[in-house]
C-alpha atoms as a PDB file:
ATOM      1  CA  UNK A   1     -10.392  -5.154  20.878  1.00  0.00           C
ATOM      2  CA  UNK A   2      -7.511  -4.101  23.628  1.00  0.00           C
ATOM      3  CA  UNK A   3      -7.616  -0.443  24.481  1.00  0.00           C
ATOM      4  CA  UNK A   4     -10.682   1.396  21.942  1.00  0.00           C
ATOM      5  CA  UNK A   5     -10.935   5.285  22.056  1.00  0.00           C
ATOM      6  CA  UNK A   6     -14.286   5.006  19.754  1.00  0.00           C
ATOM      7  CA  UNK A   7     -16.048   1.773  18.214  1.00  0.00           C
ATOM      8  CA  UNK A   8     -18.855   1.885  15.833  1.00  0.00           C
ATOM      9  CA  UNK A   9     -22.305   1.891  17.593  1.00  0.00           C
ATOM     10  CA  UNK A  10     -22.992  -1.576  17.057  1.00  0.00           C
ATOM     11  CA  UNK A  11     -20.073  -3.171  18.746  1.00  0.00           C
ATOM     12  CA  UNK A  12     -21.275  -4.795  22.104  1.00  0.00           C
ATOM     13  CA  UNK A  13     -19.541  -5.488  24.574  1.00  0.00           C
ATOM     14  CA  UNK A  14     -18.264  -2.096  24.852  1.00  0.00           C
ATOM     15  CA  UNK A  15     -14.105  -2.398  25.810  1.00  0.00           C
ATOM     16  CA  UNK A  16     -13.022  -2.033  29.274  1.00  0.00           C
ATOM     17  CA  UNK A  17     -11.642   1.122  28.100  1.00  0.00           C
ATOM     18  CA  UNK A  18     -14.934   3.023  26.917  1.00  0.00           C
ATOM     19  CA  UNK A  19     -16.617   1.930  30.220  1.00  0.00           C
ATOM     20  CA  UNK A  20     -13.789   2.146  33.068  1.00  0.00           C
ATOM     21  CA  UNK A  21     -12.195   4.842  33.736  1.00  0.00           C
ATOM     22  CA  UNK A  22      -8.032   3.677  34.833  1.00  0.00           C
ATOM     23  CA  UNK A  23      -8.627   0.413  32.514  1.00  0.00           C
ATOM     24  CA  UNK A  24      -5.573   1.116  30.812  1.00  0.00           C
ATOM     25  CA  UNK A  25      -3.478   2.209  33.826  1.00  0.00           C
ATOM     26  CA  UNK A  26      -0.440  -0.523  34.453  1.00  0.00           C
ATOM     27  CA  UNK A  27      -0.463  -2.268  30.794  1.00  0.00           C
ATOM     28  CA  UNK A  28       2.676  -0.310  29.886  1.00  0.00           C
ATOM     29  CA  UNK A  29       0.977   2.897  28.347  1.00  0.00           C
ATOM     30  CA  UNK A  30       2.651   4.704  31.246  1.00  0.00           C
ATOM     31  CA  UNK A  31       6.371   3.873  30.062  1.00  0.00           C
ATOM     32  CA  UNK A  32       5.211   4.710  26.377  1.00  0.00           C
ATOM     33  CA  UNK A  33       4.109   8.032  27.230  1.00  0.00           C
ATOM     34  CA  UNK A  34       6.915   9.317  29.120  1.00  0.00           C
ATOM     35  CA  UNK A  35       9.426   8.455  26.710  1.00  0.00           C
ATOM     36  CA  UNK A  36       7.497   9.853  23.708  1.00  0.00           C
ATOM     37  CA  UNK A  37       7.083  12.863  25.942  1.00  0.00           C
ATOM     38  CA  UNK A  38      10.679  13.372  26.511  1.00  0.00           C
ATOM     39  CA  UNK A  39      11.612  12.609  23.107  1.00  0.00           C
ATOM     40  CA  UNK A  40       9.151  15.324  21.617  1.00  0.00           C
ATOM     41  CA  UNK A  41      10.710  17.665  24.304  1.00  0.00           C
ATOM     42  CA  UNK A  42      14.023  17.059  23.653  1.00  0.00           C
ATOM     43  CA  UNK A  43      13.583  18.033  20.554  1.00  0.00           C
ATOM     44  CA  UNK A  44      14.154  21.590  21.101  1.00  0.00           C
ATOM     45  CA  UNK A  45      10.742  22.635  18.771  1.00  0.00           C
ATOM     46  CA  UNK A  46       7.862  24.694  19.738  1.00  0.00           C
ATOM     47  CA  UNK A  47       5.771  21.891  21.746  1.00  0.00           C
ATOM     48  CA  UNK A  48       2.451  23.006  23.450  1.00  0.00           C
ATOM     49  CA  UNK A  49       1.534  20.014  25.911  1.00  0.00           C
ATOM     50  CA  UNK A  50      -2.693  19.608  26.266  1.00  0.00           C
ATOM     51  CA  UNK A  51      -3.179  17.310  29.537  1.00  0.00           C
ATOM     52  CA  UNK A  52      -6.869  16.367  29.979  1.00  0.00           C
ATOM     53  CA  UNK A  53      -7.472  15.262  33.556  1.00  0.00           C
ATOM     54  CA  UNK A  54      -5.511  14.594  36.640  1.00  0.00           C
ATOM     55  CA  UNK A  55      -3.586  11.758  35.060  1.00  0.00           C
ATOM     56  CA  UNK A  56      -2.516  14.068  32.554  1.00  0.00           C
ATOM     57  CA  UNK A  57      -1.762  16.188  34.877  1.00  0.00           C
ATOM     58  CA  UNK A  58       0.467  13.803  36.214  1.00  0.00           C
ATOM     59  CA  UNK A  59       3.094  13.983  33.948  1.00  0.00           C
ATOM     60  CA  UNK A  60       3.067  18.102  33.415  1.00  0.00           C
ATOM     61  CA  UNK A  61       7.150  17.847  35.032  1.00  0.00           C
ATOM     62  CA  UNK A  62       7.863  15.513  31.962  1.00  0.00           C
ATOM     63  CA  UNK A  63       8.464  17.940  29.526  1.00  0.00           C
ATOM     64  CA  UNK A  64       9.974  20.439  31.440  1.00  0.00           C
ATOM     65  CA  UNK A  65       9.614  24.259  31.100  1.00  0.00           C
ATOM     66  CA  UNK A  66       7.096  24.168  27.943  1.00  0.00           C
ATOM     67  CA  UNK A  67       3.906  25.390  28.187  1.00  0.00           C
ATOM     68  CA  UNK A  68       1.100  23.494  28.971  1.00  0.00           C
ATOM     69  CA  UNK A  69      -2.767  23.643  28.536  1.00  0.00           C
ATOM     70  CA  UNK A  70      -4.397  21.976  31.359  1.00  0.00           C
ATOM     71  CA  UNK A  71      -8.348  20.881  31.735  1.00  0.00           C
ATOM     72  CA  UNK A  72     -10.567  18.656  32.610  1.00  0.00           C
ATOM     73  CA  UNK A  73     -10.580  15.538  30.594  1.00  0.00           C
ATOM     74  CA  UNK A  74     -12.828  15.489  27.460  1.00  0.00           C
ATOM     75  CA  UNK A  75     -14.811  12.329  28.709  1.00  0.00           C
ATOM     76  CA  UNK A  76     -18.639  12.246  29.541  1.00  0.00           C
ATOM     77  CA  UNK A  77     -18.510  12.326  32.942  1.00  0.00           C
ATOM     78  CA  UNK A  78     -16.089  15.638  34.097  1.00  0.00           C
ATOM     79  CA  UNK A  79     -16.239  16.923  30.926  1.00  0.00           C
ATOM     80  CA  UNK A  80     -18.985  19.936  32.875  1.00  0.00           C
ATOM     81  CA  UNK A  81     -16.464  20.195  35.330  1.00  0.00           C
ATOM     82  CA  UNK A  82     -14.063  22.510  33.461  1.00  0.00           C
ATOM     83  CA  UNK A  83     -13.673  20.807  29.718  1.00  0.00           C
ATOM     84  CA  UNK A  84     -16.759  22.942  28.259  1.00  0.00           C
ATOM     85  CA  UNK A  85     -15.730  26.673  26.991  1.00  0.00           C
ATOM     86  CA  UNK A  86     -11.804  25.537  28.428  1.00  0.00           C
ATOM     87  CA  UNK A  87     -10.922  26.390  24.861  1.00  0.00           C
ATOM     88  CA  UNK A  88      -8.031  23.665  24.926  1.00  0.00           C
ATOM     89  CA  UNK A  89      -6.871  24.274  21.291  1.00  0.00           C
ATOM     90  CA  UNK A  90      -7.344  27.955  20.753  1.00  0.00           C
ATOM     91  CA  UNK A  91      -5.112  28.312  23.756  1.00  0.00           C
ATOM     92  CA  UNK A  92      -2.848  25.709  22.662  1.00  0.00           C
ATOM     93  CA  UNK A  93      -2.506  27.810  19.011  1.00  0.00           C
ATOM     94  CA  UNK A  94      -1.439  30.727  20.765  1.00  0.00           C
ATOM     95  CA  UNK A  95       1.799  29.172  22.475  1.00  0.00           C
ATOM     96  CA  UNK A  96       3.806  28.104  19.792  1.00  0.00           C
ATOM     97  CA  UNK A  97       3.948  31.115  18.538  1.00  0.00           C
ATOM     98  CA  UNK A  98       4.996  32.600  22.504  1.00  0.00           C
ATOM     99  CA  UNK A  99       8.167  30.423  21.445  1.00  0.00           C
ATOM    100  CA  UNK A 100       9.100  32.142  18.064  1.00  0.00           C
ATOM    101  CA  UNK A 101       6.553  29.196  16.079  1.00  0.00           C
ATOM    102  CA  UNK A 102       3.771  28.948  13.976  1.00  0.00           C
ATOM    103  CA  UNK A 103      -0.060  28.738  14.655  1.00  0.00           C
ATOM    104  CA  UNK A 104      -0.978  24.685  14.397  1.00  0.00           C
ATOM    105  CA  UNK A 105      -2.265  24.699  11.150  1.00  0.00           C
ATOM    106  CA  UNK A 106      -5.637  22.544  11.658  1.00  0.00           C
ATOM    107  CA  UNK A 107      -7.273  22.174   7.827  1.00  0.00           C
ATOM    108  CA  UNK A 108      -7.547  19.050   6.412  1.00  0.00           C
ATOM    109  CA  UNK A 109      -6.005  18.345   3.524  1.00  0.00           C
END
């Protein structure tokens, strides 16, 4: 199952990575990350970045001078330590267009 961000209810044993928190640090996800960070910011687009938690955090000098939404991450466990009312994405709308872009259109198609 390697590293699962949601499996249906009936799948037991749950992955490391629903269950334990770090399970994916130092599998190469780190390297990944970066460089698709750079590569988005090098760009030269509007580019709002939305960290979730302190690893997220982490990597807020990666892409520079863009602006940033920063919270607690989503997860069970902090998420009542500053994730609920943070308004991530309504404050992440409002930045692209601080940089001469459009609102992030969010309707499905």
């Amino acid at each position: 199952m390697g590293l699962s961000f949601s499996v249906a209810p009936e799948v037991r044993p749950l992955p490391p990575s629903l269950i334990s928190p770090g399970a994916h640090r130092g599998k190469g996800w780190e390297e990944v990350t970066e460089q698709a960070i750079r590569a988005l910011a090098a760009r030269g687009k509007p580019l709002v970045s939305i960290l979730w938690g302190r690893d997220a955090r982490n990597l807020r000098p990666l892409p520079g001078r863009l602006p940033a939404v920063e919270s607690a991450h989503p997860s069970p466990m902090p998420a009542d330590r500053g994730f609920f009312g943070s308004r991530p994405f309504s404050q992440a709308n409002d930045l692209p267009m601080r940089q001469g872009g459009q609102p992030v259109d969010r309707r499905l198609p």
